[in-house]
Protein backbone atom coordinates (compact mmCIF):
# COMPACT_ATOMS: atom_id res chain seq x y z
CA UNK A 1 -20.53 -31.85 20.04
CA UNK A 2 -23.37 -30.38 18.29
CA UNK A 3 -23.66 -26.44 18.48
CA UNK A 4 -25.92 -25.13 20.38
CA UNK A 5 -25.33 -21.37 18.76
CA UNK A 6 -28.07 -19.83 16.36
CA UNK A 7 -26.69 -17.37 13.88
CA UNK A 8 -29.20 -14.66 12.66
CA UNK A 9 -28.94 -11.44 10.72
CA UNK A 10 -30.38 -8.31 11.79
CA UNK A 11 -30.63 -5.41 9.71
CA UNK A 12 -28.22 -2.27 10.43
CA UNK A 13 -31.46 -0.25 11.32
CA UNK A 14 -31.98 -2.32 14.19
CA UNK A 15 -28.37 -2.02 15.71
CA UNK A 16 -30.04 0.96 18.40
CA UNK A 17 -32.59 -1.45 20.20
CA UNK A 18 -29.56 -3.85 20.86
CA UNK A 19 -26.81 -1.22 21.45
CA UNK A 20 -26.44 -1.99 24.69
CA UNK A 21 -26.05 -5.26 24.69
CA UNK A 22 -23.83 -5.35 21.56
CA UNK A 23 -21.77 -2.99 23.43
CA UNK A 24 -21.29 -5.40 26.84
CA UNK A 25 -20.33 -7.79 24.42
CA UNK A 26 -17.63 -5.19 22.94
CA UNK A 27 -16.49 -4.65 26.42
CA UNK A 28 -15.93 -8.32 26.78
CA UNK A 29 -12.85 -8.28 24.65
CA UNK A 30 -9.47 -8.93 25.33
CA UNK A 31 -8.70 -4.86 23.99
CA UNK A 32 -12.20 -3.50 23.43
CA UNK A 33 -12.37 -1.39 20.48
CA UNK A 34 -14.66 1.69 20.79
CA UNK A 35 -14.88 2.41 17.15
CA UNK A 36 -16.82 -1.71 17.04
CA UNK A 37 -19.83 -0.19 19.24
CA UNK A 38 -23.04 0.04 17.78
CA UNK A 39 -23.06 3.87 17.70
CA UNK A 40 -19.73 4.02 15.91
CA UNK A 41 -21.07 1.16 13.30
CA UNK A 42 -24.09 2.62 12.83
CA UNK A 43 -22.95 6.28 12.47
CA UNK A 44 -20.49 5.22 9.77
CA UNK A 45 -22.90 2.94 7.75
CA UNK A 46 -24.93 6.22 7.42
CA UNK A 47 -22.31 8.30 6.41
CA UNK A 48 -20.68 6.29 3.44
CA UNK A 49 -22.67 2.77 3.54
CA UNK A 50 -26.12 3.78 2.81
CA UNK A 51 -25.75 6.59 0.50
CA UNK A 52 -23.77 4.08 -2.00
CA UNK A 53 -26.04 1.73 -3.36
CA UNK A 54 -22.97 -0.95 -3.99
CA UNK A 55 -23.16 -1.40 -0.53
CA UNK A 56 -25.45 -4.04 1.68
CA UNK A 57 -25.11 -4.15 5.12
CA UNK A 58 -24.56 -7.60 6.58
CA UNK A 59 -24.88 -7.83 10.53
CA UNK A 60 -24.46 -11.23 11.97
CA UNK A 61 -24.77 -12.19 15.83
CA UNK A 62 -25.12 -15.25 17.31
CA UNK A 63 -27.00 -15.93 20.22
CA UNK A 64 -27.43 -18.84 23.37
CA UNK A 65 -30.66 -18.52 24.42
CA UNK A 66 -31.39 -15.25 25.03
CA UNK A 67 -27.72 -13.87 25.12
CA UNK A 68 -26.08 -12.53 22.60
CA UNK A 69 -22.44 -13.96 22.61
CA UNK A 70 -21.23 -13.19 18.95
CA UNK A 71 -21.12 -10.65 16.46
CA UNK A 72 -19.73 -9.80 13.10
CA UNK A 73 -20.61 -6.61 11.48
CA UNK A 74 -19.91 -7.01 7.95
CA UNK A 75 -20.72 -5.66 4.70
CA UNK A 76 -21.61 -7.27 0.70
CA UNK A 77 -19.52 -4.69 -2.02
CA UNK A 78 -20.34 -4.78 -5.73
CA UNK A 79 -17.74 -3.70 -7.84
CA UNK A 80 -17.46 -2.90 -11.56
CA UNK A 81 -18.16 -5.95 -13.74
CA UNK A 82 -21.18 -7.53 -10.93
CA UNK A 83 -18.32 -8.78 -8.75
CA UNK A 84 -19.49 -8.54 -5.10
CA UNK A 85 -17.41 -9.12 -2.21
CA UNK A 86 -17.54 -9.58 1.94
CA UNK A 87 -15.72 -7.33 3.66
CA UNK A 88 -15.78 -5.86 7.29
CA UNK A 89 -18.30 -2.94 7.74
CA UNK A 90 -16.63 0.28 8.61
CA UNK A 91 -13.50 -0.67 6.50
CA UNK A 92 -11.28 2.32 5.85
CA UNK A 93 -8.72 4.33 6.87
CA UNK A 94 -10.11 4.46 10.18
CA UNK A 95 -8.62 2.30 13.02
CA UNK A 96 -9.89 -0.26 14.64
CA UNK A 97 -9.97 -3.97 15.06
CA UNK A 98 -11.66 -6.29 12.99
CA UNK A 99 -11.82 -9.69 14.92
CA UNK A 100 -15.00 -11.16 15.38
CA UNK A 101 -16.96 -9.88 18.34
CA UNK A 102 -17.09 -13.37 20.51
CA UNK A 103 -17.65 -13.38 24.41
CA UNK A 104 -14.98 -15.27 26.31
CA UNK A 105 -17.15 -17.49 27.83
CA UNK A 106 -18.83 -19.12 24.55
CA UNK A 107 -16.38 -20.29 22.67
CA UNK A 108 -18.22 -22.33 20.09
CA UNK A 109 -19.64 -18.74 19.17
CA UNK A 110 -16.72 -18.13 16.91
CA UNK A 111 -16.97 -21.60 15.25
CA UNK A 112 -20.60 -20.61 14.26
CA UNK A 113 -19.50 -17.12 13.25
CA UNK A 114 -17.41 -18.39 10.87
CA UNK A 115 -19.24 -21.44 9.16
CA UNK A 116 -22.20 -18.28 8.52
CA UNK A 117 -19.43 -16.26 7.13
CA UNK A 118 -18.38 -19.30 4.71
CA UNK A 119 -21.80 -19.70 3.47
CA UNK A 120 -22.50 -16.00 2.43
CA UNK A 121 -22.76 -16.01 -1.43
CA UNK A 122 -20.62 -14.09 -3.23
CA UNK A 123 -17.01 -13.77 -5.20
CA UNK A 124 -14.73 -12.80 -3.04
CA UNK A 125 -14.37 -13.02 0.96
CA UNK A 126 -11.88 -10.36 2.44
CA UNK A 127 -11.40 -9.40 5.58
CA UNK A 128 -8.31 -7.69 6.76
CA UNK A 129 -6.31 -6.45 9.27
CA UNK A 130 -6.42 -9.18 11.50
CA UNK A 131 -3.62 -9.83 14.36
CA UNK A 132 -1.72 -13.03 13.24
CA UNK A 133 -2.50 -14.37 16.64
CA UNK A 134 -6.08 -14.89 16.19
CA UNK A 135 -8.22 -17.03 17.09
CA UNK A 136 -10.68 -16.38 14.17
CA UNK A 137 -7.96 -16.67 11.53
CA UNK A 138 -8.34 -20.25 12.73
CA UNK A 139 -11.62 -20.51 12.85
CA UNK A 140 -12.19 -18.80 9.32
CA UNK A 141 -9.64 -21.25 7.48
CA UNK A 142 -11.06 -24.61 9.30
CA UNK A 143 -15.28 -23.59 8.60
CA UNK A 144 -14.15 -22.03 4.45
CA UNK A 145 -12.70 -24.34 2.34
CA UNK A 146 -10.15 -22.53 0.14
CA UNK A 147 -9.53 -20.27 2.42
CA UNK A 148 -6.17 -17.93 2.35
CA UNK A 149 -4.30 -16.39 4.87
CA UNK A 150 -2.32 -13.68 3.29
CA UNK A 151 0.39 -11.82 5.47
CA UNK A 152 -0.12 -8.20 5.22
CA UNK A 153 3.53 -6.73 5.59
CA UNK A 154 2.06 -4.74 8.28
CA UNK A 155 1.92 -4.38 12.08
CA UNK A 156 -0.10 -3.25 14.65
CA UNK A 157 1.27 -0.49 16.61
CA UNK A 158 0.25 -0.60 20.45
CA UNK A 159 1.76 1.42 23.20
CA UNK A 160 1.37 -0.87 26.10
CA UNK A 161 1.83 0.37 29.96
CA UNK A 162 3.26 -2.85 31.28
CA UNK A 163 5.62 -2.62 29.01
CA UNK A 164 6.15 0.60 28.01
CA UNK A 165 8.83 1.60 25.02
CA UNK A 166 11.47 4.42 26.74
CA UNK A 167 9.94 7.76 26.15
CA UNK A 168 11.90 10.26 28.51
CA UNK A 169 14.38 11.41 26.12
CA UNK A 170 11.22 11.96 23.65
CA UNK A 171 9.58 14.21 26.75
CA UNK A 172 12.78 15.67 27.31
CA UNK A 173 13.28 17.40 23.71
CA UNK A 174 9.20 17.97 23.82
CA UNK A 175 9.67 19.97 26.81
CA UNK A 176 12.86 22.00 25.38
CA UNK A 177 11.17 22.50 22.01
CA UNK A 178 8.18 24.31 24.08
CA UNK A 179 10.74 26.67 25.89
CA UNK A 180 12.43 27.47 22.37
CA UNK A 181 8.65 28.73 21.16
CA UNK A 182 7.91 30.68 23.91
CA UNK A 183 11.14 32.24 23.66
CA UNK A 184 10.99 32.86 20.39
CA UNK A 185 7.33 35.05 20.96
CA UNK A 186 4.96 31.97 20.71
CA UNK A 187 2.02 32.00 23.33
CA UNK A 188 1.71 28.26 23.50
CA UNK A 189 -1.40 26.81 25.08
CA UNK A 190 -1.90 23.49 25.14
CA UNK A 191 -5.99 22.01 26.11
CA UNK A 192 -6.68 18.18 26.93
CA UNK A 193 -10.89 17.98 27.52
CA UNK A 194 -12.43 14.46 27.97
CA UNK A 195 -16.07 16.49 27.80
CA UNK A 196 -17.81 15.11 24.75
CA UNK A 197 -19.72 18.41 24.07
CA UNK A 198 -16.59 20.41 24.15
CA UNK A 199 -15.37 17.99 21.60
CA UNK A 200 -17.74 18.20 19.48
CA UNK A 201 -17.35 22.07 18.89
CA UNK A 202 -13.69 21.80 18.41
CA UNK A 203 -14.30 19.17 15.75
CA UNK A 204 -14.67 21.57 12.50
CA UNK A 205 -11.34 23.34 13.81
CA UNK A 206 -9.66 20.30 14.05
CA UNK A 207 -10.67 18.61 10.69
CA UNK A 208 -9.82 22.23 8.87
CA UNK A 209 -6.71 21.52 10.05
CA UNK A 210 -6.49 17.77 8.61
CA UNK A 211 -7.80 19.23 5.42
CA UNK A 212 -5.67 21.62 5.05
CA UNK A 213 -2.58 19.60 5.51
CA UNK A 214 -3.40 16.45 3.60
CA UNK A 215 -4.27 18.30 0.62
CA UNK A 216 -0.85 19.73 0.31
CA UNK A 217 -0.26 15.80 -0.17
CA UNK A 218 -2.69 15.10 -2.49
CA UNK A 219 -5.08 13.33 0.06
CA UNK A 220 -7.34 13.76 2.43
CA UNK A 221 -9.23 12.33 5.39
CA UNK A 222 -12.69 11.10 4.85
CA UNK A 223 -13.94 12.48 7.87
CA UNK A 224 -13.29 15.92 6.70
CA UNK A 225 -15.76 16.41 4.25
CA UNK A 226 -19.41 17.19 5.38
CA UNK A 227 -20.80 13.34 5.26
CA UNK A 228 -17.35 12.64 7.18
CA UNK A 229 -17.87 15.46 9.92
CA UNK A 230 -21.23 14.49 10.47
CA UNK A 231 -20.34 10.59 10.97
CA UNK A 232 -17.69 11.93 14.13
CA UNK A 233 -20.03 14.26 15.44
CA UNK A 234 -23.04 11.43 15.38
CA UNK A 235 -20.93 8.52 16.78
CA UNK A 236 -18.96 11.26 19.58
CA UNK A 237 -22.56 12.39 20.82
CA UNK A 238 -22.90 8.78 22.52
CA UNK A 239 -20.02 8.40 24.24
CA UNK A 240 -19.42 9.19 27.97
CA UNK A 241 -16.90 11.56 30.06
CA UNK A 242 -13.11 10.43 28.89
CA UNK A 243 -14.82 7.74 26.09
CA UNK A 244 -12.99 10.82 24.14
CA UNK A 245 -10.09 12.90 24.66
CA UNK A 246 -8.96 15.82 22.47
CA UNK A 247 -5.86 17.82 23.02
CA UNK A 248 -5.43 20.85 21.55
CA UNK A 249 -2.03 23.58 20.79
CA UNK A 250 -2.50 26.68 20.05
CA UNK A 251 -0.13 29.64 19.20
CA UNK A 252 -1.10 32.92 19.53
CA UNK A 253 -4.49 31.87 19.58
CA UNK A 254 -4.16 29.37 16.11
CA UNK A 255 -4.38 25.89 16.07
CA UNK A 256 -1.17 24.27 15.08
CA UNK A 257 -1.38 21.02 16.54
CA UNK A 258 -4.42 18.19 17.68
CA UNK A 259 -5.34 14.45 18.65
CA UNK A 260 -8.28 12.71 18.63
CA UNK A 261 -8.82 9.83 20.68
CA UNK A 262 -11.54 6.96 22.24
CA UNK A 263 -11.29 4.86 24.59
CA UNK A 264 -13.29 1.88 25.69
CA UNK A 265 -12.16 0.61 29.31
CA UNK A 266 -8.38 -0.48 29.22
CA UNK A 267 -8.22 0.27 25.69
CA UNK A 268 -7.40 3.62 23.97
CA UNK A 269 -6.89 4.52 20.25
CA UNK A 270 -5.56 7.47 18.59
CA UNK A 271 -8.41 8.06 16.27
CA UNK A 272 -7.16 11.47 14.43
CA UNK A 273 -4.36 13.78 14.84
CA UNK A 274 -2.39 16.16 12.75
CA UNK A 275 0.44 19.11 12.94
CA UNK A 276 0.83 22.47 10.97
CA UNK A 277 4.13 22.43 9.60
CA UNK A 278 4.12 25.93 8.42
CA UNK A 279 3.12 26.98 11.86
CA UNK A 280 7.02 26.80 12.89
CA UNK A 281 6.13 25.23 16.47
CA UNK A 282 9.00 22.74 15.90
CA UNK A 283 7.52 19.49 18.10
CA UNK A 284 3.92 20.51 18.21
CA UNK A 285 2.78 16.63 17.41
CA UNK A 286 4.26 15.61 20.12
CA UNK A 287 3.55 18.13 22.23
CA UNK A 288 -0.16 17.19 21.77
CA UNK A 289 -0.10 13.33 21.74
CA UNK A 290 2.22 13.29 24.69
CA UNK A 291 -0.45 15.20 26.44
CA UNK A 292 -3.35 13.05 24.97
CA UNK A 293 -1.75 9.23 25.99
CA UNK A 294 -1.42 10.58 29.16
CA UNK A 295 -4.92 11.56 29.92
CA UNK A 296 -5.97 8.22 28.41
CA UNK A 297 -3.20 6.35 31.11
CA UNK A 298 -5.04 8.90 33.60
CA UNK A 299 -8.30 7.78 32.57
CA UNK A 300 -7.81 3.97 32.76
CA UNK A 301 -6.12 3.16 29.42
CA UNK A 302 -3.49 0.27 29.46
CA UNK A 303 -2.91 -0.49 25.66
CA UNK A 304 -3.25 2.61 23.17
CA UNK A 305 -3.25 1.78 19.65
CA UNK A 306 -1.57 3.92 16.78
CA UNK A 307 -2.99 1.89 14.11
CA UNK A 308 -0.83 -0.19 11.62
CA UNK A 309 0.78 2.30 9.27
CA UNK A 310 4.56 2.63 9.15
CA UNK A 311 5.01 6.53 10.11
CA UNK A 312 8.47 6.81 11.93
CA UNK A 313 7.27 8.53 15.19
CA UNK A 314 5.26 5.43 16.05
CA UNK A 315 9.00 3.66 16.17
CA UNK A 316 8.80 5.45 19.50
CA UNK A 317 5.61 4.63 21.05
CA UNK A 318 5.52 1.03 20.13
CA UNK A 319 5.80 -1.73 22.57
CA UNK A 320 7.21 -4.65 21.52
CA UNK A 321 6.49 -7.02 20.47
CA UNK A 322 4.47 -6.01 18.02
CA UNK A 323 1.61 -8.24 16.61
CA UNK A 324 1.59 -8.85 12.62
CA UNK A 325 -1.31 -8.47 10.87
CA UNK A 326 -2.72 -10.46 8.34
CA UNK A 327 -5.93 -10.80 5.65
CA UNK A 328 -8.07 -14.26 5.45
CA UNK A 329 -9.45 -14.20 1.38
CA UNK A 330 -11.67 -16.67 -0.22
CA UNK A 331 -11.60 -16.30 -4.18
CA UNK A 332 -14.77 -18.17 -5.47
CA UNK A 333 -14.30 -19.20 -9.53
CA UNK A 334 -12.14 -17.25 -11.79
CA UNK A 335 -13.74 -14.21 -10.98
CA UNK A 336 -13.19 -14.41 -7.11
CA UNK A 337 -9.78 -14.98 -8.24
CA UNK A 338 -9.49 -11.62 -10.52
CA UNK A 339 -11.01 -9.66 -7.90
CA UNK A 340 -8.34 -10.88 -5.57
CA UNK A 341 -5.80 -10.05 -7.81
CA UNK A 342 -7.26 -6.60 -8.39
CA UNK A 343 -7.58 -6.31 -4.54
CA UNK A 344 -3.87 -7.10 -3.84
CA UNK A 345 -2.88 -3.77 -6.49
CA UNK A 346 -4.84 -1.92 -4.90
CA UNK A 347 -2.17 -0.19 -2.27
CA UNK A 348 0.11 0.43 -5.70
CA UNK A 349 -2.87 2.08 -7.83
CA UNK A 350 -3.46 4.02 -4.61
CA UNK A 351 -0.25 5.33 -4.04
CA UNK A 352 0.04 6.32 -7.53
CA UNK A 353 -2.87 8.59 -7.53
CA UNK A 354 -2.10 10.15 -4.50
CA UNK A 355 1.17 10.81 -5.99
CA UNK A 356 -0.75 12.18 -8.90
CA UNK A 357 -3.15 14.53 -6.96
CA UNK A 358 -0.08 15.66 -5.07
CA UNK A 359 1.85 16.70 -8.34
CA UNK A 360 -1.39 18.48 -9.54
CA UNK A 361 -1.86 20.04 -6.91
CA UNK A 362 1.58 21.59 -6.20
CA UNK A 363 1.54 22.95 -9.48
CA UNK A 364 -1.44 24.61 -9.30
CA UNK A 365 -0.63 26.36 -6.14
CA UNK A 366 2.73 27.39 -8.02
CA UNK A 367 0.75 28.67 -10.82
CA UNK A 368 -1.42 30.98 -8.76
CA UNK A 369 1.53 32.10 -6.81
CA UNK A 370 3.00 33.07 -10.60
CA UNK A 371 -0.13 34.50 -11.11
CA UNK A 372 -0.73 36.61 -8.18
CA UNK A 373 2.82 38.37 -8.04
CA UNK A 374 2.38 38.99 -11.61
CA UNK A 375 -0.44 40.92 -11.27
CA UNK A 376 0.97 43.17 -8.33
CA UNK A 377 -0.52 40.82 -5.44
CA UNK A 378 2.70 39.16 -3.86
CA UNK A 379 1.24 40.00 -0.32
CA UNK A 380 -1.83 37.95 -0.83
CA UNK A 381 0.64 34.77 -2.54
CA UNK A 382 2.04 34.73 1.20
């Protein structure tokens, strides 16, 4: 049967005067992803899309009749050496999900989709992190000839209500570990607020937090630096009451302890969260995503995703089981090929620099701890 599906590509400056509709079609999914609506996408592509000039935005939706029914927001990457690959716009470290955006009810949406995705010129088609049970994976490897599926070693970590991994032990010690704080002098306080505006001023607290942690580890959050902050603040400001939850623990007044999270309908995801592990608030993670996945269960959340790196707390909150996740990769020509190659080192070259930065960095704070007591300062080397 012939398809009936056009396929057309609208620039990223015209995502606002079909938000909403690009959003009904997000809330269409199986586990609607609020970091795929338009404000999100749009917010991000300003923030570290369009100041890069390697960088094309490539926004595909299909439409029957009138309707839209499909979407893929995507994006064209040059690299060093002219090689210029596909890729999902919005790919980072943030968390989200990458299928294609396809309503239920239009299946032939996804078929189209996918044959506009195979004819896209360039070397190198990558587009990752998708669940293994997929209908696109299909989709993808039946419309691109030479099409790989590459398994990614990786999960994706979902805390699921109706089946929920046993956390009472886990609430249990939470629960002690507050008592041992408070008796130990710590004023604990512990704020959940769904308000987006209140949100919004906590964010620079919260992110100095991040910052400050990560760097100890040679890293750091994108979304802490001033393009970053700006790109949460933009996409936050459209969201509605409990679209956003952010818990906060304090002691004495300090900030030891956040989580960031969205929601779209049934589904939640833990968007940003960190601990101070100098604060000596032994459990203060947990004390604020405990607090945080319950507002989202309050709220209407059923699944609430943790994203698919390996920390060991998410042992704990994951459901099982869990879905693998897996990359679909066209090479094009021997240079498609070499930027695959270069693509699948990347995680090794990444995790030696970070390694790297870490180093550096721990021996520069030991220097000017050497430094300061030498010269009479030992107070200020704290």
């Amino acid at each position: 049967m012939a398809l009936t599906t056009r396929i057309e590509s609208v620039s990223i400056d015209d995502m606002p005067s079909i938000a909403r509709r690009w959003d009904d079609l997000v809330a269409l999914q199986h586990c609607p992803d609020p970091l795929r609506r338009a404000d999100w996408l749009t917010a991000w592509w300003r923030a570290f899309g369009a100041p890069r000039g390697r960088r094309e935005a490539l926004v595909l939706i299909a439409r029957s009749a009138d309707r839209i029914v499909g979407a893929a927001p995507l994006m064209l990457e040059r690299f060093p050496g002219g090689l210029l690959m596909l890729r999902h716009l919005g790919n980072s470290s943030h968390w989200f999900d990458p299928d294609l955006l396809v309503d239920p009810s239009e299946a032939e949406a996804r078929t189209a989709l996918a044959r506009a995705i195979g004819s896209v010129p360039c070397d190198l088609v990558v587009l990752e992190d998708l669940a293994g049970d997929s209908p696109t994976i299909g989709a993808l490897t039946e419309a691109i000839p030479g099409s790989l599926v590459i398994d990614q070693g990786e999960r994706r970590n979902r805390y699921r209500t109706s089946d929920p991994p046993p956390l009472g032990r886990r609430r249990k010690t939470t629960r002690n570990r507050m008592r041992v704080a408070e008796r130990s002098g710590h004023r604990l306080e512990i704020t959940t607020s769904g308000d987006p505006a209140e949100i919004v001023a906590g964010l620079d607290e919260a992110l100095d937090l991040t910052q400050r942690v990560w760097r100890v580890r040679g890293d750091s959050s994108e979304v802490t630096h001033a393009a970053g902050r700006a790109y949460v603040r933009e996409a936050l400001a459209g969201l509605g009451h409990d679209q956003a939850v952010l818990t906060r623990v304090r002691a004495g007044g300090h900030l030891v302890a956040f989580d960031l999270a969205l929601r779209e309908g049934p589904c939640g995801v833990m968007y940003r969260g960190n601990w101070d592990p100098s604060s000596g608030i032994s459990g203060a993670g947990w004390m604020s995503m405990l607090a945080t996945m319950d507002h989202l269960i309050a709220a209407g959340a059923r699944e609430i995703d943790f994203a698919k790196f390996d920390w060991p707390y998410k042992r704990h909150v994951t459901s099982q089981p869990a879905v693998g996740l897996v990359t679909v990769a066209v090479p094009r020509g021997a240079r498609g090929s070499a930027a695959l190659r270069l693509w699948r080192a990347r995680p090794a070259m990444l995790a030696v620099r970070s390694r790297t930065r870490s180093g550096a960095l721990r021996a520069k704070s030991t220097a000017g701890r050497i430094r300061t007591r030498g010269f009479g300062g030992g107070g200020a080397s704290g």
